[in-house]
Every structure is written in structure tokens, then in C-alpha cells.
N, C-alpha and C. Protein backbone atom coordinates (compact mmCIF):
# COMPACT_ATOMS: atom_id res chain seq x y z
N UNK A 1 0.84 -1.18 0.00
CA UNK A 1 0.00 0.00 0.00
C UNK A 1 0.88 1.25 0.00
N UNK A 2 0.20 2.26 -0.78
CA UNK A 2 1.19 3.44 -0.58
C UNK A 2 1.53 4.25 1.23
N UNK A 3 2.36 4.26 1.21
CA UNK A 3 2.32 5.05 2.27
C UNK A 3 3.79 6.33 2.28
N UNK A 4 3.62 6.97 3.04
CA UNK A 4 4.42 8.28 2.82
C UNK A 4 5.09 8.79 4.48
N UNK A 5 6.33 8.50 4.96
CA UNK A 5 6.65 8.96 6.47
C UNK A 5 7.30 9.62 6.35
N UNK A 6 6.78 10.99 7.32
CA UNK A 6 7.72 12.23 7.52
C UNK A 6 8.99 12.33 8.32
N UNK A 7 10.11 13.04 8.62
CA UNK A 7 11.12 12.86 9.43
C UNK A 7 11.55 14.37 9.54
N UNK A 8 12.28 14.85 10.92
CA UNK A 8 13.00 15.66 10.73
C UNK A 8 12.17 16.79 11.24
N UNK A 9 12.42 18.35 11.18
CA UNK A 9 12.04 18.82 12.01
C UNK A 9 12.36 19.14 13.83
N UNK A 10 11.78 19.63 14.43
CA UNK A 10 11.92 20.46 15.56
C UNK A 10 11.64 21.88 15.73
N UNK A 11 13.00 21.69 16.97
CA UNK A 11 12.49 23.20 17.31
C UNK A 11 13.79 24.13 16.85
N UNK A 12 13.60 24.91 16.16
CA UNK A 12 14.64 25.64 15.64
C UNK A 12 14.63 27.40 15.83
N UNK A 13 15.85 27.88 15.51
CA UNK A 13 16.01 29.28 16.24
C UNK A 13 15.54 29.92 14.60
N UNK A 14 15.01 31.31 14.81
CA UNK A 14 14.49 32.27 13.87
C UNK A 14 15.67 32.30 12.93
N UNK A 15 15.95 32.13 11.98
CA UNK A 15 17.39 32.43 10.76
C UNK A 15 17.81 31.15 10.80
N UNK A 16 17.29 30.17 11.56
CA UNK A 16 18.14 28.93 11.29
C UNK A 16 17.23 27.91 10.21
N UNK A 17 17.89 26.84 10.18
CA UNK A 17 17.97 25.51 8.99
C UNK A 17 17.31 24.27 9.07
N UNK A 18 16.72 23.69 8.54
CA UNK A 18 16.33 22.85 8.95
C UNK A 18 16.04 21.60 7.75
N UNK A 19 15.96 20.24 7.89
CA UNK A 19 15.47 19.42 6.87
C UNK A 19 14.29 18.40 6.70
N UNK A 20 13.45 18.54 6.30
CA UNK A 20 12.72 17.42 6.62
C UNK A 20 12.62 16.16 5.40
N UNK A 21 12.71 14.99 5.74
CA UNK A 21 12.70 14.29 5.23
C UNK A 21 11.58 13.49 4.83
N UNK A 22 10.82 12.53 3.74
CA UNK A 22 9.75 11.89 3.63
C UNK A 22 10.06 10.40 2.84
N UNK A 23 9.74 9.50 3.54
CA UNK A 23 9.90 7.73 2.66
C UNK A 23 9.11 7.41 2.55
N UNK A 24 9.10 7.37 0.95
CA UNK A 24 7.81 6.64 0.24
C UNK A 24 8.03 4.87 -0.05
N UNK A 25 6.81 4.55 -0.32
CA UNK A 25 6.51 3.13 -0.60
C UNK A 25 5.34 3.06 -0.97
N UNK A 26 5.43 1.46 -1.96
CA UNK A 26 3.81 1.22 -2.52
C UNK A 26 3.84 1.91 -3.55
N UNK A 27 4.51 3.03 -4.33
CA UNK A 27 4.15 3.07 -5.29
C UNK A 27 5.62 3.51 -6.78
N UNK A 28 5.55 3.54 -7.11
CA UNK A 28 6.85 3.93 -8.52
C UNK A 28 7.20 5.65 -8.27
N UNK A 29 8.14 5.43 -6.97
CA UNK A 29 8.35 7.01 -7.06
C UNK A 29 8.59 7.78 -7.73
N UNK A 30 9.61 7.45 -8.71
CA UNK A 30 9.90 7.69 -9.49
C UNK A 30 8.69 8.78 -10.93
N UNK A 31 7.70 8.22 -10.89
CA UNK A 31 6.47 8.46 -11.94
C UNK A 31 5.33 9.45 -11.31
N UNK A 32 6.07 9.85 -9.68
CA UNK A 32 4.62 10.63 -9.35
C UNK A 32 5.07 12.28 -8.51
N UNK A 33 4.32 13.23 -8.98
CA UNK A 33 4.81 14.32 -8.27
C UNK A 33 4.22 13.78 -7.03
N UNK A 34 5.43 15.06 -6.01
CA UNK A 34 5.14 14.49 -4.89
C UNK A 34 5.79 16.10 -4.29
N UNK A 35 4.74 16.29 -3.01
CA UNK A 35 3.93 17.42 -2.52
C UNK A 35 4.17 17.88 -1.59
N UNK A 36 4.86 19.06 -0.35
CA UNK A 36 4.94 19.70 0.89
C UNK A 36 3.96 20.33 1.16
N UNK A 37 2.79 19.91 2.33
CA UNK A 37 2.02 21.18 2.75
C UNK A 37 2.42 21.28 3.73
N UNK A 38 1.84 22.41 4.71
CA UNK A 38 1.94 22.68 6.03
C UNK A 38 0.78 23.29 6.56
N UNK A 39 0.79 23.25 7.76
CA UNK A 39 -1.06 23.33 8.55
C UNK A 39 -0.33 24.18 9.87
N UNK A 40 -0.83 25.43 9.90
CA UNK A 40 -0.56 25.76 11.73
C UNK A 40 -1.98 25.94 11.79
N UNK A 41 -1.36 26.28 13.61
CA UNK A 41 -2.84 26.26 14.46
C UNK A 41 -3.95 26.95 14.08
N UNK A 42 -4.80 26.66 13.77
CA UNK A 42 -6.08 27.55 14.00
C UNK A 42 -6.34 27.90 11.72
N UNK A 43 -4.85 27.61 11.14
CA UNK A 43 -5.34 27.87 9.82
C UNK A 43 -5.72 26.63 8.88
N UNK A 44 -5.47 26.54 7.67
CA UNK A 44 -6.17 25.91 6.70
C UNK A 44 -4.42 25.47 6.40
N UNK A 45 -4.96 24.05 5.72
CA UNK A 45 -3.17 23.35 4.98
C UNK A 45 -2.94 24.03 3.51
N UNK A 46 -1.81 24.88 3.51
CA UNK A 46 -0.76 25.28 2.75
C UNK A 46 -0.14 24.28 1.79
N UNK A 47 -0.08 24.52 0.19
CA UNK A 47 0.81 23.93 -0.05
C UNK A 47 2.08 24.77 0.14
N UNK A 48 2.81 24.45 0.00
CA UNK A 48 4.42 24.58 0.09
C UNK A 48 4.87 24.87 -0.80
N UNK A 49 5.45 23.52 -1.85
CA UNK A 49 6.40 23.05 -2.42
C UNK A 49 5.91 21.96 -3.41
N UNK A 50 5.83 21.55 -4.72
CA UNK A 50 5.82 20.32 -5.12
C UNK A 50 6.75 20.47 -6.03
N UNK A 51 7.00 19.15 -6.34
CA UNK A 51 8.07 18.62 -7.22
C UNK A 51 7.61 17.77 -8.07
N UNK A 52 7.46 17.99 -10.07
CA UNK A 52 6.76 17.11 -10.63
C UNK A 52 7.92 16.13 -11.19
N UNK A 53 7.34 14.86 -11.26
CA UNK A 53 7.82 13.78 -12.38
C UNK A 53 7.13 13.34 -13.42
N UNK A 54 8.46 12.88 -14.11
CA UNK A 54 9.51 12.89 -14.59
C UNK A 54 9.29 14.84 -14.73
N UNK A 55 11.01 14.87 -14.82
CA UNK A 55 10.97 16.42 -15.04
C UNK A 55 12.00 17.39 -13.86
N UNK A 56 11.07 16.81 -12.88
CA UNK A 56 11.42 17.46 -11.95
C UNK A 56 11.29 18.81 -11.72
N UNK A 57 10.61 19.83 -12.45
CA UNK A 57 10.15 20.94 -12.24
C UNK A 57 9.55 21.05 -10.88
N UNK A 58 9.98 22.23 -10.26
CA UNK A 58 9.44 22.63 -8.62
C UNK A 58 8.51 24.16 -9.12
N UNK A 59 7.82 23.97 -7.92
CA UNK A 59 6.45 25.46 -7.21
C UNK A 59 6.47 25.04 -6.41
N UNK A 60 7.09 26.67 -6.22
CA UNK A 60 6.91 26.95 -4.29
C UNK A 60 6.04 27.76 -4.15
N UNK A 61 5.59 27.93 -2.41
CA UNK A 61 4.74 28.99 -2.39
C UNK A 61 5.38 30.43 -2.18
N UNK A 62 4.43 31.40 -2.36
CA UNK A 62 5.69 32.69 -2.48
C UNK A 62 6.39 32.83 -1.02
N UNK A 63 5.34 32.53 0.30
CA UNK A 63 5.92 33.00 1.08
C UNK A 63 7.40 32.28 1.57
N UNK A 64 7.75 31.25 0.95
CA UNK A 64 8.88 30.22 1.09
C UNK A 64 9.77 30.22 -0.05
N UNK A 65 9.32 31.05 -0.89
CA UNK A 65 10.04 31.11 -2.42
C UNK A 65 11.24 31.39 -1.89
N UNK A 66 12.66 30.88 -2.29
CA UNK A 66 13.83 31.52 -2.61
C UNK A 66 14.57 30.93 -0.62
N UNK A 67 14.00 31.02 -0.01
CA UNK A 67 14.36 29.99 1.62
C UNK A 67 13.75 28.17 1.39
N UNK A 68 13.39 27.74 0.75
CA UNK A 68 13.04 26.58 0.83
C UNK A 68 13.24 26.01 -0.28
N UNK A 69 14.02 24.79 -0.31
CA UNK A 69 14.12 24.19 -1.42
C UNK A 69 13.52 22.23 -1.13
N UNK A 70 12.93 22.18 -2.20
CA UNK A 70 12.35 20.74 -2.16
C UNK A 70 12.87 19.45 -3.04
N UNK A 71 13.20 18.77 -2.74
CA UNK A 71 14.53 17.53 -3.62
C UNK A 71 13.77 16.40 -3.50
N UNK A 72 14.72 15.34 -4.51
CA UNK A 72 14.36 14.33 -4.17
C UNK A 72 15.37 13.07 -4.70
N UNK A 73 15.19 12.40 -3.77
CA UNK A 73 16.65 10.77 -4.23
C UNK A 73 15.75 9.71 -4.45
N UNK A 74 15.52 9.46 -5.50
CA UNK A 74 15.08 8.38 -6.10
C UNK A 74 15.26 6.92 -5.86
N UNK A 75 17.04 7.04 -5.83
CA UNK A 75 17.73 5.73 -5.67
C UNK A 75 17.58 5.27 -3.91
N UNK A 76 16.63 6.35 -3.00
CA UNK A 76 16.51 6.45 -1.74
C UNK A 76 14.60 6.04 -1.44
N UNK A 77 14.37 6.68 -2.68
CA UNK A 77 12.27 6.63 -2.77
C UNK A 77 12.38 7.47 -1.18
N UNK A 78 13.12 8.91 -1.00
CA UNK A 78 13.37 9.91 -0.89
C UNK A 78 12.94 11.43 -0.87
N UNK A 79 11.96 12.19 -0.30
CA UNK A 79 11.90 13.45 -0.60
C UNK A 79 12.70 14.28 0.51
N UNK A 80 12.68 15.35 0.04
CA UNK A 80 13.16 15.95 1.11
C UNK A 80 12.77 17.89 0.87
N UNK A 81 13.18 18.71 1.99
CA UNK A 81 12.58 19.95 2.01
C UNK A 81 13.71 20.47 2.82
N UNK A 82 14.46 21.48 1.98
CA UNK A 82 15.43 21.86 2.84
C UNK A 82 15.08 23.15 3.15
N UNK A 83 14.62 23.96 4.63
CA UNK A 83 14.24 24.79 4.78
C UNK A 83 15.69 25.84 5.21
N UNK A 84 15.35 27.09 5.37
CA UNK A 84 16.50 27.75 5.23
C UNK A 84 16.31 29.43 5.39
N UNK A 85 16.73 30.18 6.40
CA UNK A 85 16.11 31.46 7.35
C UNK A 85 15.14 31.21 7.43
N UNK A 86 14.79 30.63 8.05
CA UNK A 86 13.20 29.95 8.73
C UNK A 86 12.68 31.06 10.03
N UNK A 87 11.22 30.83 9.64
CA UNK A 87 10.60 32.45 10.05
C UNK A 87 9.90 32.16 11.32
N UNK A 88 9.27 32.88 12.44
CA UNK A 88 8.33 31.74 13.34
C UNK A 88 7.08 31.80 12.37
N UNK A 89 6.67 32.59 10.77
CA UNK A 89 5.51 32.23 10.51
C UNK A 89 5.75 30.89 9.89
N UNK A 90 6.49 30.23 9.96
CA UNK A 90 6.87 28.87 9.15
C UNK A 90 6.52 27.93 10.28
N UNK A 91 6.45 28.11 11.59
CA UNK A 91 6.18 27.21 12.35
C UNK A 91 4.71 26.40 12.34
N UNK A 92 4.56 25.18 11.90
CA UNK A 92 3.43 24.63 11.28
C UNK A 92 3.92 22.93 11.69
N UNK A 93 2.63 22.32 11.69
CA UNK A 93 3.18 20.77 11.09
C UNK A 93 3.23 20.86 9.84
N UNK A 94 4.37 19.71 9.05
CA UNK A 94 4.70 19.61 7.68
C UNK A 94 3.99 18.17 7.11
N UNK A 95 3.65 18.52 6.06
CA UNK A 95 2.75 16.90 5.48
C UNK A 95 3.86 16.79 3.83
N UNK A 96 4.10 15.41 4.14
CA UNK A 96 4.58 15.07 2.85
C UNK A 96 2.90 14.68 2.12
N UNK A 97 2.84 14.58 0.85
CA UNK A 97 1.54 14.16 0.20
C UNK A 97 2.23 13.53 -1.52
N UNK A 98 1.18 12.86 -1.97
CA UNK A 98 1.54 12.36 -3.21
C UNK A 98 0.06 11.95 -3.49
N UNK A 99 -0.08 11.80 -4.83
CA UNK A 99 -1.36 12.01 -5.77
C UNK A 99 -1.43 10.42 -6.35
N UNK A 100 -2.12 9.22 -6.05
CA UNK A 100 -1.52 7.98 -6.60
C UNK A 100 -2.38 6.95 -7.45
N UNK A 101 -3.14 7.67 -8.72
CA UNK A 101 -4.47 6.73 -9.12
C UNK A 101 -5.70 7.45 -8.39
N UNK A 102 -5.86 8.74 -8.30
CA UNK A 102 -6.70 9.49 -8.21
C UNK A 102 -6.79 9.92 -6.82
N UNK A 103 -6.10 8.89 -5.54
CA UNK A 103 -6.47 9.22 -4.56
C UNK A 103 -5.04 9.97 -3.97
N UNK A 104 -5.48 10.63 -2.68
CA UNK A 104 -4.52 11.37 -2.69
C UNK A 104 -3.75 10.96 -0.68
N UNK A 105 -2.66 10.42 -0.46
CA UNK A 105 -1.57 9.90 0.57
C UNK A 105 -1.57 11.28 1.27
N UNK A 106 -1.35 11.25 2.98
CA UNK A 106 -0.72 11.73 3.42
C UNK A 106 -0.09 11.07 4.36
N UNK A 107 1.17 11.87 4.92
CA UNK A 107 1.75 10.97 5.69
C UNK A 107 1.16 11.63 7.29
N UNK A 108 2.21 11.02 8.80
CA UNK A 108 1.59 11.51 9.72
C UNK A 108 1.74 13.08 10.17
N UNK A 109 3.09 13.70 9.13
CA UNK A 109 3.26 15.11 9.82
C UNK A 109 4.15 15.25 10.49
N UNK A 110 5.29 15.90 10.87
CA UNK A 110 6.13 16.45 11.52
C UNK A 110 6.32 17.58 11.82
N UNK A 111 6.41 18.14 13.43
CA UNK A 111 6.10 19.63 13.63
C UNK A 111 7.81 20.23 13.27
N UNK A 112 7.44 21.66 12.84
CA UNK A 112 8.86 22.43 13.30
C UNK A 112 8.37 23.59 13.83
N UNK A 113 9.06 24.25 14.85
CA UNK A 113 8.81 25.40 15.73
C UNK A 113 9.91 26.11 15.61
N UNK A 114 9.66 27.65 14.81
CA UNK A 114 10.34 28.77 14.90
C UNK A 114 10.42 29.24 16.25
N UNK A 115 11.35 29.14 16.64
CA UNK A 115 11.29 30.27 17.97
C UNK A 115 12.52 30.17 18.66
N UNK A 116 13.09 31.73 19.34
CA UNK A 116 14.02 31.86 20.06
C UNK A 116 13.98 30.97 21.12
């Protein structure tokens, strides 16, 4: 079955770095874009970031444009989100997601917390 696990994350200082990681299975990673949202308290889930296949063309969202970059290792069935001057409005849980035969995976989420 497909499934999708997040990694990585915490609690990190305002200007600092961070990575989160996602392992897929169940399906041909390789053949499927595959998706960053994020959800804080009290709002609605954000996309982020996706990354299409084959291709590999990325969209980010603006407010992460140009601090966040989104990858991926194949030879790993691998995503990853390298965040970078990280803001406290970035502090959210992170959802890896993927699109797989119409239905759509998430995984369980990993928090990161901006803050001094």
C-alpha cells in the first residue's frame, strides 16, 4: 500500500535551517509528483512546495520562495525539504503528500517550531 513517512524537524532558532525528510513506498516514485504542505494552528493546509515527475520541475509557495528548497533521491524513494532562514511564521506541522491513481496519501506530519 502506498504510504508516505515524515522525518525531521523540531524546534529551531528564527534564521536557522532545517530538513525534513519523507519515505515513500507502494508506489513507482519515481512516476509521481510528490507534494509539501503545512497546517498551523487555527489555519487551513498550505501547499508549500511540489516537485513534478519525470521532469522534476518545482512550485513553491511565495511566502517560502527563494528559503526553501524541495529535492528528491530516487535511488533512496526519498523526498526531502530543505528549509533555510526559517521564520516563526513557518512554524506549522509539515505533510509530505503524493497524488496515486486518483487518490490522494498523506503521511503523519512532523512539527517544526520557529522560535528563540
Amino acid at each position: 500500500q502506498v504510504q508516505v513517512v515524515e522525518s525531521g524537524g523540531g524546534l529551531v532558532q528564527p534564521g536557522g535551517s532545517s530538513r525534513l525528510s519523507c519515505a515513500a513506498s507502494g508506489f513507482t516514485f519515481s512516476s509521481y509528483a510528490m507534494s509539501w504542505y503545512r497546517q498551523a494552528p487555527g489555519k487551513e493546509r498550505e501547499l508549500v512546495a511540489v516537485m513534478l515527475s519525470p521532469g522534476g520541475s518545482t512550485t513553491y509557495a511565495n511566502s517560502v520562495k527563494g528559503r526553501f528548497t524541495i529535492s528528491r533521491d530516487k535511488a533512496k524513494n526519498t523526498m526531502y525539504l530543505q528549509m533555510n532562514s526559517l521564520e516563526p511564521q513557518d512554524t506549522a506541522g509539515y505533510y509530505c503528500s503524493v497524488l496515486v491513481r486518483a487518490a490522494r496519501y498523506w503521511g503523519q506530519g512532523t512539527q517544526v517550531t520557529v522560535s528563540p
